[in-house]
PDB file of N, CA and C in Angstrom:
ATOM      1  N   UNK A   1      65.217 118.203 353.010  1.00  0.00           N
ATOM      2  CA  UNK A   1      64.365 119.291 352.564  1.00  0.00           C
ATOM      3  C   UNK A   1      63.540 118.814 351.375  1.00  0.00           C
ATOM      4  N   UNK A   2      62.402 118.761 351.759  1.00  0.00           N
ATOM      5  CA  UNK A   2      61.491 118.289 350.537  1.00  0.00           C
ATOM      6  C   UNK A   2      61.524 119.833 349.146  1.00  0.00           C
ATOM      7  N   UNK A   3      61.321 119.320 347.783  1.00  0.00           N
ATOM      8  CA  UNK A   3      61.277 120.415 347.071  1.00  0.00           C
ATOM      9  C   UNK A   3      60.212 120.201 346.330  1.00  0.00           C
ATOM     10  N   UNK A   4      60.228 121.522 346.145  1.00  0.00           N
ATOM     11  CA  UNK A   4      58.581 122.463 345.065  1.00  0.00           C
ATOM     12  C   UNK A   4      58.331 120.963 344.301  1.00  0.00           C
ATOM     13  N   UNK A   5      58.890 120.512 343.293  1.00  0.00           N
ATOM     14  CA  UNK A   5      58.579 119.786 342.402  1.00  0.00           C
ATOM     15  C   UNK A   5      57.531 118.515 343.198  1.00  0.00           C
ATOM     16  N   UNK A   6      58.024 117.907 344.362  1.00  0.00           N
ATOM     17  CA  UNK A   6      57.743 116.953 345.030  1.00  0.00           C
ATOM     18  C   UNK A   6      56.461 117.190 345.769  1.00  0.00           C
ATOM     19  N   UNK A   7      56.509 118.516 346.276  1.00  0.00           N
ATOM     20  CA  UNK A   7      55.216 118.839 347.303  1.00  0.00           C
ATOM     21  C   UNK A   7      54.450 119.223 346.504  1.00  0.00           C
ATOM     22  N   UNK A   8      54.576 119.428 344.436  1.00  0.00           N
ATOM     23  CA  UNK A   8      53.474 119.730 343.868  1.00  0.00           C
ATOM     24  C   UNK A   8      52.787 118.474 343.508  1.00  0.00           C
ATOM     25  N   UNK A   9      53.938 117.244 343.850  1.00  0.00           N
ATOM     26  CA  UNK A   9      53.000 115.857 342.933  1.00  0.00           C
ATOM     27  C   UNK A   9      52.279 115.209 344.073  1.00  0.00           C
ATOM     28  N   UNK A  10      52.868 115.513 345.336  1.00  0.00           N
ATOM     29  CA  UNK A  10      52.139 115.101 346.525  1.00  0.00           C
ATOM     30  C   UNK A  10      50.515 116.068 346.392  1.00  0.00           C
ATOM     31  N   UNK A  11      50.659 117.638 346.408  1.00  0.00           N
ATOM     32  CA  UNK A  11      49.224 117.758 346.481  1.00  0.00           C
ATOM     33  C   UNK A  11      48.423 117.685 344.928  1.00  0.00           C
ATOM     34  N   UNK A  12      49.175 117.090 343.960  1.00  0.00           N
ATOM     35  CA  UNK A  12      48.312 116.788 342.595  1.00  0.00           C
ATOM     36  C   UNK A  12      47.721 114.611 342.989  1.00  0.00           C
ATOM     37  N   UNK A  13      48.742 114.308 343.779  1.00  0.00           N
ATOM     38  CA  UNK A  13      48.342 112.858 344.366  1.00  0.00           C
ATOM     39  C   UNK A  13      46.920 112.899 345.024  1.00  0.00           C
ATOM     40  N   UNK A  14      46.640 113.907 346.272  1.00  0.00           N
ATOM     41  CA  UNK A  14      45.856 114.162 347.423  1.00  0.00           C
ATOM     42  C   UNK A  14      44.849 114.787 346.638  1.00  0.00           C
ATOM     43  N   UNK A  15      44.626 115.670 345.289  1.00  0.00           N
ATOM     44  CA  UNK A  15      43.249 115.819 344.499  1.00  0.00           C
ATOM     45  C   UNK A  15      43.065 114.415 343.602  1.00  0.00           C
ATOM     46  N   UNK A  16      43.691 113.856 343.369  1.00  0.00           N
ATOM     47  CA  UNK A  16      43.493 112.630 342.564  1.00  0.00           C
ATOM     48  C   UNK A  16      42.929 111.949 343.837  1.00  0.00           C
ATOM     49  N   UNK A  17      42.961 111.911 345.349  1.00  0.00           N
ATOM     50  CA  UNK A  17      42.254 111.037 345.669  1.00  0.00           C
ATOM     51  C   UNK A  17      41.329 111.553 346.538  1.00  0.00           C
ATOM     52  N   UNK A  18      41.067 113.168 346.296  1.00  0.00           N
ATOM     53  CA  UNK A  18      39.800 113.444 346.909  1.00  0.00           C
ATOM     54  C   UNK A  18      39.119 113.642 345.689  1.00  0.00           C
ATOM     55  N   UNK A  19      39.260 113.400 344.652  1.00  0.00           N
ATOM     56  CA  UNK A  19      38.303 113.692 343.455  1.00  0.00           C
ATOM     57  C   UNK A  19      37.962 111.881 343.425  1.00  0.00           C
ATOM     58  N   UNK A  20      38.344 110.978 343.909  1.00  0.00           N
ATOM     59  CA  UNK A  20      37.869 109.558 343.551  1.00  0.00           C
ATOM     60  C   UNK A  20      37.181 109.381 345.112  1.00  0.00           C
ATOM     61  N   UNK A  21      36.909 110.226 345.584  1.00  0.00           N
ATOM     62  CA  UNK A  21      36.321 109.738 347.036  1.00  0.00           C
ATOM     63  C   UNK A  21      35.179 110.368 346.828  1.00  0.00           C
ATOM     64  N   UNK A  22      35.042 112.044 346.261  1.00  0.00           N
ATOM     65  CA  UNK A  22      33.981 112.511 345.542  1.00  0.00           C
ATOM     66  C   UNK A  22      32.858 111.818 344.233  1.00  0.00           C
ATOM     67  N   UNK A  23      33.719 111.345 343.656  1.00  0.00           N
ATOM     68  CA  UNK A  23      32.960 110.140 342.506  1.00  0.00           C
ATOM     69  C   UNK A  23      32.437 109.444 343.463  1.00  0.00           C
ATOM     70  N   UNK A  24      33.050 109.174 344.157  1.00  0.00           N
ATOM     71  CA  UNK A  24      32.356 107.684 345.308  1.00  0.00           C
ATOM     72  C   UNK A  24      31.162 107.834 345.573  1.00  0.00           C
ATOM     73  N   UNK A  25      31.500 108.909 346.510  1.00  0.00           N
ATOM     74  CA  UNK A  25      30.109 109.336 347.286  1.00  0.00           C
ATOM     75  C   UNK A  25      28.880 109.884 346.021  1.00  0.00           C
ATOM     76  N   UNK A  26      29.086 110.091 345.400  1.00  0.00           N
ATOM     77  CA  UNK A  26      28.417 110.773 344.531  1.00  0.00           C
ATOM     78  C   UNK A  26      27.458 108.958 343.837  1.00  0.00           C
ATOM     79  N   UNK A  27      28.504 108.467 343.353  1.00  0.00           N
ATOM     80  CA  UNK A  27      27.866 107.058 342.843  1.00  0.00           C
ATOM     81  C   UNK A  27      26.984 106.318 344.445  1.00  0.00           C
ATOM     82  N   UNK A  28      27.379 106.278 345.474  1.00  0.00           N
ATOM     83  CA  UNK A  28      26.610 106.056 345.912  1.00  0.00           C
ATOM     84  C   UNK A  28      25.223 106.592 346.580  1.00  0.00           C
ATOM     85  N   UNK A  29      24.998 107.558 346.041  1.00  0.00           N
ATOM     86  CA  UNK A  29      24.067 108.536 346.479  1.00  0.00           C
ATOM     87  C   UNK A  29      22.922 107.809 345.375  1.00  0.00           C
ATOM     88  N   UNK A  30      21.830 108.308 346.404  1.00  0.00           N
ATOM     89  CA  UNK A  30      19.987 107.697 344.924  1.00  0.00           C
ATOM     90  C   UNK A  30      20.117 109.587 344.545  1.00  0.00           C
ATOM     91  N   UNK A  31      20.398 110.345 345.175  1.00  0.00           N
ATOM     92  CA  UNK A  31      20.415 111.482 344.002  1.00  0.00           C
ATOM     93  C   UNK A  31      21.835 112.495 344.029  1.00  0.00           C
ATOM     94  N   UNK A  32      21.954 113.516 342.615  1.00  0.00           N
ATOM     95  CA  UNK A  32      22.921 114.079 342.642  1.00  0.00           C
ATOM     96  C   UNK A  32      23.075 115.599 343.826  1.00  0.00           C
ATOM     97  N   UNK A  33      24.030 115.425 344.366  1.00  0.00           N
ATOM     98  CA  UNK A  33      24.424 116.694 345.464  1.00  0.00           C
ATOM     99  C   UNK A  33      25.147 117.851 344.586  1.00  0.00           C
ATOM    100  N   UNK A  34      24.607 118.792 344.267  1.00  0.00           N
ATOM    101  CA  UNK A  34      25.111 120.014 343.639  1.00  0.00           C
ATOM    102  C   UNK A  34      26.290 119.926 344.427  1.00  0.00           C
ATOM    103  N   UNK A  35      26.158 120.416 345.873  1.00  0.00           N
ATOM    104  CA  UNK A  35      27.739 120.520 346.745  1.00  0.00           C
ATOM    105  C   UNK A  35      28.533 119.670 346.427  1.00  0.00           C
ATOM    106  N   UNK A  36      28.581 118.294 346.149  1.00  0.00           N
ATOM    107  CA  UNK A  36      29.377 117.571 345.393  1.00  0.00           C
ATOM    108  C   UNK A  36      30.445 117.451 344.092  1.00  0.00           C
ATOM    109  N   UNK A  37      28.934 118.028 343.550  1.00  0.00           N
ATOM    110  CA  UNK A  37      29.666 118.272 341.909  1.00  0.00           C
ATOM    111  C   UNK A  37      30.242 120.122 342.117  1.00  0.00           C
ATOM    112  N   UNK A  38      30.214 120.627 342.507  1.00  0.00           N
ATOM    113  CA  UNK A  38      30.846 121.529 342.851  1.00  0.00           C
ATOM    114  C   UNK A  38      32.296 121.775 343.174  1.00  0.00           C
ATOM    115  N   UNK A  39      32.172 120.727 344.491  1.00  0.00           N
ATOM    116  CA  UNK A  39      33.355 120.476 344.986  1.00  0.00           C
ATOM    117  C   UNK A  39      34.414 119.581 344.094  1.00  0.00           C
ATOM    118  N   UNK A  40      33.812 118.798 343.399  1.00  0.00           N
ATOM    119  CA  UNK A  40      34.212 117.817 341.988  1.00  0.00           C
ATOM    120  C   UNK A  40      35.122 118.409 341.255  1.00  0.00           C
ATOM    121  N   UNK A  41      34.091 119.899 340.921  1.00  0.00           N
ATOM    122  CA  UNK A  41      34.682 120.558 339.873  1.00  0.00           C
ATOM    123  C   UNK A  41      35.781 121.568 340.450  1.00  0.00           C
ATOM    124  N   UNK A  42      35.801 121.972 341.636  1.00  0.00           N
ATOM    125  CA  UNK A  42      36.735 122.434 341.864  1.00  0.00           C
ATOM    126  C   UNK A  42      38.308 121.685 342.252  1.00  0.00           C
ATOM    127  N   UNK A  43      38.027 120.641 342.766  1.00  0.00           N
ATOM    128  CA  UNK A  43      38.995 119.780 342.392  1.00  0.00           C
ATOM    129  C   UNK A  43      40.024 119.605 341.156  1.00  0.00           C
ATOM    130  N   UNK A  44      38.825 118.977 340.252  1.00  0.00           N
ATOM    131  CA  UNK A  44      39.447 119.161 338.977  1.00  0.00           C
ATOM    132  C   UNK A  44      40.058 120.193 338.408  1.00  0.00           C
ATOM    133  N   UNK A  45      39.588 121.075 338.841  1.00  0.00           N
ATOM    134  CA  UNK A  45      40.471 122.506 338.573  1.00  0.00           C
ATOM    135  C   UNK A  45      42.191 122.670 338.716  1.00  0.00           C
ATOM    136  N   UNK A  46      41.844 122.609 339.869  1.00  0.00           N
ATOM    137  CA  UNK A  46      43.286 122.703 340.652  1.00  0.00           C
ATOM    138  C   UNK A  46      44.425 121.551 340.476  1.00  0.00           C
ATOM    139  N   UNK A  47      43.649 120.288 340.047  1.00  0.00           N
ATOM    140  CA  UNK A  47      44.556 119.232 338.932  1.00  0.00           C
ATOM    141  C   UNK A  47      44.837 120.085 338.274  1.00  0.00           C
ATOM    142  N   UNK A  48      43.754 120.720 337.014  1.00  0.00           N
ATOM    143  CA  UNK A  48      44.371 121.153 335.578  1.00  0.00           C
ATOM    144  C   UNK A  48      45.391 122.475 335.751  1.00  0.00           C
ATOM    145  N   UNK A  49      45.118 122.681 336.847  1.00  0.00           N
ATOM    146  CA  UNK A  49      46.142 124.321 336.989  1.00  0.00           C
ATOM    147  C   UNK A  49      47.570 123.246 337.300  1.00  0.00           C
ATOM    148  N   UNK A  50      47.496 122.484 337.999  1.00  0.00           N
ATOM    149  CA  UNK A  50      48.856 121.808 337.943  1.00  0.00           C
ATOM    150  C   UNK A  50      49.142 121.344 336.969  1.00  0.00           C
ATOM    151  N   UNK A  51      48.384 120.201 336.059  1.00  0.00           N
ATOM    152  CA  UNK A  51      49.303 120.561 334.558  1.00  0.00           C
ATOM    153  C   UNK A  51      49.192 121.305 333.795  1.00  0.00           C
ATOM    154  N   UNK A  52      48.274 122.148 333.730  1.00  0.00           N
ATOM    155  CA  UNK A  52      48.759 123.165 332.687  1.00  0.00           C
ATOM    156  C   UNK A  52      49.973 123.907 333.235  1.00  0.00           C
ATOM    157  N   UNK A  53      50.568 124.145 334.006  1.00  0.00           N
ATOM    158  CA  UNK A  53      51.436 124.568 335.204  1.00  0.00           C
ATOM    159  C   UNK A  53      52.951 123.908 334.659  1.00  0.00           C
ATOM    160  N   UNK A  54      52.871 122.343 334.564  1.00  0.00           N
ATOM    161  CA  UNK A  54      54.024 121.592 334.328  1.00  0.00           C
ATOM    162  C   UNK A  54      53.857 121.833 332.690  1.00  0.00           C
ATOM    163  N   UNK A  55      53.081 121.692 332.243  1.00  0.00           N
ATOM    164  CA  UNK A  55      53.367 122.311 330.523  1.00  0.00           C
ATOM    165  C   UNK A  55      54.027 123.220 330.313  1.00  0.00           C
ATOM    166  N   UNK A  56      53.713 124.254 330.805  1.00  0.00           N
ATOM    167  CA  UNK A  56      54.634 125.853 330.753  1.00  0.00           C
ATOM    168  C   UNK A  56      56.136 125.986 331.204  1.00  0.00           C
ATOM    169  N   UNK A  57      56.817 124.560 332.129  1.00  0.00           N
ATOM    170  CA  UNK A  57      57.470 124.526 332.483  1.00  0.00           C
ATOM    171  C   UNK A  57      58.665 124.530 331.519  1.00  0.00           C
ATOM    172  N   UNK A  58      59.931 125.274 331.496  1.00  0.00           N
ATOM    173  CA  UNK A  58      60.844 125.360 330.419  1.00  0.00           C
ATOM    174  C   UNK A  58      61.947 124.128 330.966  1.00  0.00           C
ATOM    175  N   UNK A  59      61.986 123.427 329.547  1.00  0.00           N
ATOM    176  CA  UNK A  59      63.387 122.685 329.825  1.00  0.00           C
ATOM    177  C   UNK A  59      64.560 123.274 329.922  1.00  0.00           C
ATOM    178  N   UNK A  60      65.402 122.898 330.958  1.00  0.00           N
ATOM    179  CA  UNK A  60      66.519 123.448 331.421  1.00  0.00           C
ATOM    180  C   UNK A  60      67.807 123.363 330.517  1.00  0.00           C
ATOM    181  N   UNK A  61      67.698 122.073 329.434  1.00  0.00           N
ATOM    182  CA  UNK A  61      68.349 121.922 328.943  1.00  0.00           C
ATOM    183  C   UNK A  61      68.017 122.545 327.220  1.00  0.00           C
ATOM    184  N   UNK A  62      67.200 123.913 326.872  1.00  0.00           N
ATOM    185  CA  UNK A  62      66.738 124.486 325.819  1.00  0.00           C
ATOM    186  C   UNK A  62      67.482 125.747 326.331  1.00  0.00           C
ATOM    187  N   UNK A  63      67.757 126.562 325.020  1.00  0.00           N
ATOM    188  CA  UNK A  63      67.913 127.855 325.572  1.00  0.00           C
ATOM    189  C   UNK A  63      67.122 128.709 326.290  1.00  0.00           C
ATOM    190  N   UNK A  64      66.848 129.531 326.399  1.00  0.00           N
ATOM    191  CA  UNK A  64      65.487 130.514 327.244  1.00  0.00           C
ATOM    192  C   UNK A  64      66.353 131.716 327.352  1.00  0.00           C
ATOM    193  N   UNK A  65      65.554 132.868 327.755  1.00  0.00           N
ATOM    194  CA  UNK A  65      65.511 133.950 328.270  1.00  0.00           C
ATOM    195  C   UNK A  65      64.442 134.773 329.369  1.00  0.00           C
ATOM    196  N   UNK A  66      65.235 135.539 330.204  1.00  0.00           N
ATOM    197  CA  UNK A  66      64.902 135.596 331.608  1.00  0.00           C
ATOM    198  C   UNK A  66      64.618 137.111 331.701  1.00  0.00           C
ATOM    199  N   UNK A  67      63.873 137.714 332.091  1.00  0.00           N
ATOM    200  CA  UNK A  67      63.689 139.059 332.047  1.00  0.00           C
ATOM    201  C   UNK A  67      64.355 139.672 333.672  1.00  0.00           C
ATOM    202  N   UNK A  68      65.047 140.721 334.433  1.00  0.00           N
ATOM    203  CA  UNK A  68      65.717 141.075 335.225  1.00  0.00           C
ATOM    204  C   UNK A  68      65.372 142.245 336.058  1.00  0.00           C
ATOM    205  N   UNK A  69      64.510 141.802 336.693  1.00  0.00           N
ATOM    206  CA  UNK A  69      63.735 143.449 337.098  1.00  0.00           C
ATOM    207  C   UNK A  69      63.606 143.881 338.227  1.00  0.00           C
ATOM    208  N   UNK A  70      64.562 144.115 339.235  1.00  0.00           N
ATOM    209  CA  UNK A  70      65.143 144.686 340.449  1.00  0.00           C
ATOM    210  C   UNK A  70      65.151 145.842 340.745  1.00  0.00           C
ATOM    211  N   UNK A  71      64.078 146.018 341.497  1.00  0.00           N
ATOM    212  CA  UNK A  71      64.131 147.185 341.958  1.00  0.00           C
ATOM    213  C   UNK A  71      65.507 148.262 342.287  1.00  0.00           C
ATOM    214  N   UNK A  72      65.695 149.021 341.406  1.00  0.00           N
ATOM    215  CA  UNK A  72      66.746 150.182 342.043  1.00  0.00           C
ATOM    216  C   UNK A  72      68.605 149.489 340.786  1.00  0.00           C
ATOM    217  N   UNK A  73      67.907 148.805 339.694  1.00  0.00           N
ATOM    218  CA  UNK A  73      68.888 148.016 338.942  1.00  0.00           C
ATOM    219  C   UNK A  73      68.398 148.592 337.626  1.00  0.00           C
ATOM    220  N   UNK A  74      69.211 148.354 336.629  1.00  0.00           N
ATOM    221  CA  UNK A  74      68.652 148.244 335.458  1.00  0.00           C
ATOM    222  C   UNK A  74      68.173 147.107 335.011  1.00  0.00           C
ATOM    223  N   UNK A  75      66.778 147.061 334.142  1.00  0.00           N
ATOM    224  CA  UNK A  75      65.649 146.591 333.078  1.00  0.00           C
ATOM    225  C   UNK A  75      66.918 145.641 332.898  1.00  0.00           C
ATOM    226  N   UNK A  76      67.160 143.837 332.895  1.00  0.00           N
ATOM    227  CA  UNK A  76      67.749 143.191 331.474  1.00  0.00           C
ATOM    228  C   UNK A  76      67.203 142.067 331.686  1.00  0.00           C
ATOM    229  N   UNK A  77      67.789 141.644 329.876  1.00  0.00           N
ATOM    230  CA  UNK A  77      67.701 140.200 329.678  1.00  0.00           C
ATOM    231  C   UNK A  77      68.024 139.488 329.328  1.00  0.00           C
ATOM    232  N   UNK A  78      68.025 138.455 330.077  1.00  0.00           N
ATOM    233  CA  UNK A  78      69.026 137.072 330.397  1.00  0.00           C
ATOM    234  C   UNK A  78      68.799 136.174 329.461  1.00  0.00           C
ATOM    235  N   UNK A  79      70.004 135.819 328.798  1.00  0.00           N
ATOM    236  CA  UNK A  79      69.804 134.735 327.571  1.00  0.00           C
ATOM    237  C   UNK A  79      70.924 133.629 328.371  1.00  0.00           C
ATOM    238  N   UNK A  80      70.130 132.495 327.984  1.00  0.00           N
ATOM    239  CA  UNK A  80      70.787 131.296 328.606  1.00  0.00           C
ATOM    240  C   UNK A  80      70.397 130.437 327.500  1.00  0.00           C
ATOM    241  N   UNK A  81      72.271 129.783 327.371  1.00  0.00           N
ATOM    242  CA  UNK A  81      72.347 128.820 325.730  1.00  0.00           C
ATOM    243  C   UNK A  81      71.904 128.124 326.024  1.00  0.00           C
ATOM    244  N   UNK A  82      71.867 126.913 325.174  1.00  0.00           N
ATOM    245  CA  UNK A  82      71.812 125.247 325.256  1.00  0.00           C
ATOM    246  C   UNK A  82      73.056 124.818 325.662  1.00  0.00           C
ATOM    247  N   UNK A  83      74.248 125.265 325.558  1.00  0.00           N
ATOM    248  CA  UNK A  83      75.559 124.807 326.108  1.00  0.00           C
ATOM    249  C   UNK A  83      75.624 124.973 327.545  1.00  0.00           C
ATOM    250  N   UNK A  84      74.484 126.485 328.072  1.00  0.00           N
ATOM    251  CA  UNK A  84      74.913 126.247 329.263  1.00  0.00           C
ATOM    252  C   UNK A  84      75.517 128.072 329.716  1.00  0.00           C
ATOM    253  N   UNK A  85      76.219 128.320 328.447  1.00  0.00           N
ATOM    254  CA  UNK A  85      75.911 130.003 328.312  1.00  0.00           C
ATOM    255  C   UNK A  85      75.535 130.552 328.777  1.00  0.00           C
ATOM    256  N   UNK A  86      75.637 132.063 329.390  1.00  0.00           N
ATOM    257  CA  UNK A  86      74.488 132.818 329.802  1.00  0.00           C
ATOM    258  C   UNK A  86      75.344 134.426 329.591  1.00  0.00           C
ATOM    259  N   UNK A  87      74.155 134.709 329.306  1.00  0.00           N
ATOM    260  CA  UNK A  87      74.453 136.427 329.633  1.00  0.00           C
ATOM    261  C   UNK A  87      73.609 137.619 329.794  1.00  0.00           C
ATOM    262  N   UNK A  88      73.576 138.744 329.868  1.00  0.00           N
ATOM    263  CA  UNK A  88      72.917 139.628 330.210  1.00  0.00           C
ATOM    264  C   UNK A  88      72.661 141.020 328.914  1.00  0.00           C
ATOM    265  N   UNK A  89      71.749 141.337 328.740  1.00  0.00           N
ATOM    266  CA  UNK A  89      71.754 142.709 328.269  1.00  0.00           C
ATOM    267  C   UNK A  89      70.943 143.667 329.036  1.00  0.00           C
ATOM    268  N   UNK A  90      71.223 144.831 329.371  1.00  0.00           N
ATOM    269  CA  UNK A  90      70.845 145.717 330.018  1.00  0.00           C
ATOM    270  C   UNK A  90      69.365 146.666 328.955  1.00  0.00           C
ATOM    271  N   UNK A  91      68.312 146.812 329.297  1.00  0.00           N
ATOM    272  CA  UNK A  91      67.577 147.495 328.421  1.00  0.00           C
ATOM    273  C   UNK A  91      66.550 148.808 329.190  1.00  0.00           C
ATOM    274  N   UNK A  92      66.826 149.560 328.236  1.00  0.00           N
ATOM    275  CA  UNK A  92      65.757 151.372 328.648  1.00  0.00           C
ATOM    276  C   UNK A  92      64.408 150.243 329.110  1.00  0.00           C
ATOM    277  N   UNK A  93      63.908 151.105 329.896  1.00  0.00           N
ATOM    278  CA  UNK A  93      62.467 151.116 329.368  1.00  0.00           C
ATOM    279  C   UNK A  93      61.528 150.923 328.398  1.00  0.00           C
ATOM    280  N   UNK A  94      61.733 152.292 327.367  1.00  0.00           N
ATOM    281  CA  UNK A  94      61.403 152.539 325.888  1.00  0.00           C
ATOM    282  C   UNK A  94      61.589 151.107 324.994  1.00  0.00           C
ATOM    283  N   UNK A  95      63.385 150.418 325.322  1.00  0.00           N
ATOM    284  CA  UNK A  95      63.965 149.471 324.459  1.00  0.00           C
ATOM    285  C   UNK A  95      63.160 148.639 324.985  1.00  0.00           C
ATOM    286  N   UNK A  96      62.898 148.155 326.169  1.00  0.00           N
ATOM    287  CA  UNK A  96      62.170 146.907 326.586  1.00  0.00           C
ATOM    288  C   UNK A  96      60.386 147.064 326.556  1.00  0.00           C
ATOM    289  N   UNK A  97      60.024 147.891 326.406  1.00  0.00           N
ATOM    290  CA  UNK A  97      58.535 147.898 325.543  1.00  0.00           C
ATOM    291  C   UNK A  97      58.304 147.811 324.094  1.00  0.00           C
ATOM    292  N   UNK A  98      59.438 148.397 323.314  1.00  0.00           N
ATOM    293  CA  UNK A  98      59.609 147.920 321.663  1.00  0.00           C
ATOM    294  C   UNK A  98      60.037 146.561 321.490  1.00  0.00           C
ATOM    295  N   UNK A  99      60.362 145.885 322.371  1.00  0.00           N
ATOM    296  CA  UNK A  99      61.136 144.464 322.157  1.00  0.00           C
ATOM    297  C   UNK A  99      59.612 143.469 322.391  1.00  0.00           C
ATOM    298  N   UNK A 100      58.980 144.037 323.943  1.00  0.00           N
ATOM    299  CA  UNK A 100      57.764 143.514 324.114  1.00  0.00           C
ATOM    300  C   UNK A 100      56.737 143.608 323.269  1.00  0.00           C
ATOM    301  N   UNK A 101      56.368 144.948 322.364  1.00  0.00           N
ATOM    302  CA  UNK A 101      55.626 144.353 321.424  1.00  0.00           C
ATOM    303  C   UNK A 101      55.587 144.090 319.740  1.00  0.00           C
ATOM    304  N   UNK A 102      57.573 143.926 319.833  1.00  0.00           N
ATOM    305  CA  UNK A 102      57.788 143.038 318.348  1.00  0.00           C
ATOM    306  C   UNK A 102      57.046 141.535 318.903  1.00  0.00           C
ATOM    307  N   UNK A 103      57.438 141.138 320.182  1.00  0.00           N
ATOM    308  CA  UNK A 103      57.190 139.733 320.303  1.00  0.00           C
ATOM    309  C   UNK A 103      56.354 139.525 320.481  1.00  0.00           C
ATOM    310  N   UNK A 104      55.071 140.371 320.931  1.00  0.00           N
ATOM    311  CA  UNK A 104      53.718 140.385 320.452  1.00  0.00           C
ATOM    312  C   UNK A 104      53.324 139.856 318.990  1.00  0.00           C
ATOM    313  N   UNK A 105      53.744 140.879 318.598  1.00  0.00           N
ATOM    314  CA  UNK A 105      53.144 141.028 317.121  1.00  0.00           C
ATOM    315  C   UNK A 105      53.397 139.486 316.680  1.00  0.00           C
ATOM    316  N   UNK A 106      54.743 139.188 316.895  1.00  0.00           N
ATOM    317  CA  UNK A 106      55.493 138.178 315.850  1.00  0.00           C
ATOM    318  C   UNK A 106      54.921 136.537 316.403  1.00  0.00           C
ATOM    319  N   UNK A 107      54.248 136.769 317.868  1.00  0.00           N
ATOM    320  CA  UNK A 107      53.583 135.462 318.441  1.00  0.00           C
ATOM    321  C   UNK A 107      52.229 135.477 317.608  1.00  0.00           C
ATOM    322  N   UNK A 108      51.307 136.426 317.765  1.00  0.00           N
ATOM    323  CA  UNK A 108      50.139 136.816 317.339  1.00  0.00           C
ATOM    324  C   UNK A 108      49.973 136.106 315.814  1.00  0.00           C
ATOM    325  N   UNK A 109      51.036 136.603 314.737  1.00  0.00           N
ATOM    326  CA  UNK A 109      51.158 136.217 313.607  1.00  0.00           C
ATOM    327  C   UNK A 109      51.260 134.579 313.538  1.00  0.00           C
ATOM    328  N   UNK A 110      52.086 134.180 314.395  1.00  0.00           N
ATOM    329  CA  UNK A 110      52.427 132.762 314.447  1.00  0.00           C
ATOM    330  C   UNK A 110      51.097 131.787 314.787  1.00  0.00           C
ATOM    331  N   UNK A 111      50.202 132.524 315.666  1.00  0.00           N
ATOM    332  CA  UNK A 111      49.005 132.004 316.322  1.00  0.00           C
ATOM    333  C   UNK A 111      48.130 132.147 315.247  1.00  0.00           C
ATOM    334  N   UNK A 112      48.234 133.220 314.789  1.00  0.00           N
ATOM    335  CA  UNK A 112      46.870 133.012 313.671  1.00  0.00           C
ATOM    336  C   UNK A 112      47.418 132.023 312.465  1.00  0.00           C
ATOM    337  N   UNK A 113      48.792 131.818 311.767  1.00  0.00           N
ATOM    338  CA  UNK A 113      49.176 130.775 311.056  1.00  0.00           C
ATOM    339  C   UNK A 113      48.752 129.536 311.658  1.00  0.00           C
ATOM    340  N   UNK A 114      48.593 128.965 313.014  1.00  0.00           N
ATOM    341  CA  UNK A 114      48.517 127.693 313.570  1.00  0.00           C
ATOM    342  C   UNK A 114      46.952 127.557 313.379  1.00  0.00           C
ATOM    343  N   UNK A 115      46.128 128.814 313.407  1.00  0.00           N
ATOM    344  CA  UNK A 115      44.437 128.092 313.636  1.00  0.00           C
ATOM    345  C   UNK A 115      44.027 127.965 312.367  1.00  0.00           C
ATOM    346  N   UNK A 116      44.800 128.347 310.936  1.00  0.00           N
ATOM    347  CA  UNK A 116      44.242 128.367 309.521  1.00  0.00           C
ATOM    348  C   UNK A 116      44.393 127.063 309.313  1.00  0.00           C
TER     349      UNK A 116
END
């Protein structure tokens, strides 16, 4: 069984080599093809959505937390240690929109400290 991780570097491989077949044709052309650079750029796209994609990716071996939202269950959220830990808290509604925008606020603050 091939997995996600593998069939994403296979089709990030297959734009790396239709974006160098696009340069190609493009260098060998006496003029530039809009449809080209088009297609260029959409290429490149769909590279950068794959790494920006693997950036976001959480190490398994960091703590994290998991939000739990099953239809016909209660609202929770999943804290998973660095040891390996895990557990659950169950949250209202109400509780899990006050939680969502302390961590607003408290990212927001952090973001504007990083661009000063």
């Amino acid at each position: 069984m091939t997995t996600v991780p593998a069939v994403v570097a296979d089709l990030r491989r297959r734009l790396e080599e239709e974006r160098s077949a696009i340069i190609g044709e493009i260098a060998l052309g006496d003029h530039l093809a809009p449809g080209f650079l088009r297609i260029l750029a959409d290429v490149q796209t769909g590279i950068d959505a794959i790494d920006a994609d693997r950036i976001d990716q959480p190490d398994p071996t960091q703590a994290r937390l998991r939000v739990r939202d099953v239809d016909g269950e209660p609202l929770a959220l999943g804290i998973f240690a660095q040891n390996g830990d895990a557990t659950a808290v169950e949250l209202s509604p109400l509780r899990a929109l006050n939680l969502a925008g302390d961590l607003i606020a408290a990212a927001r603050r952090r973001m504007t400290w990083a661009t000063n």
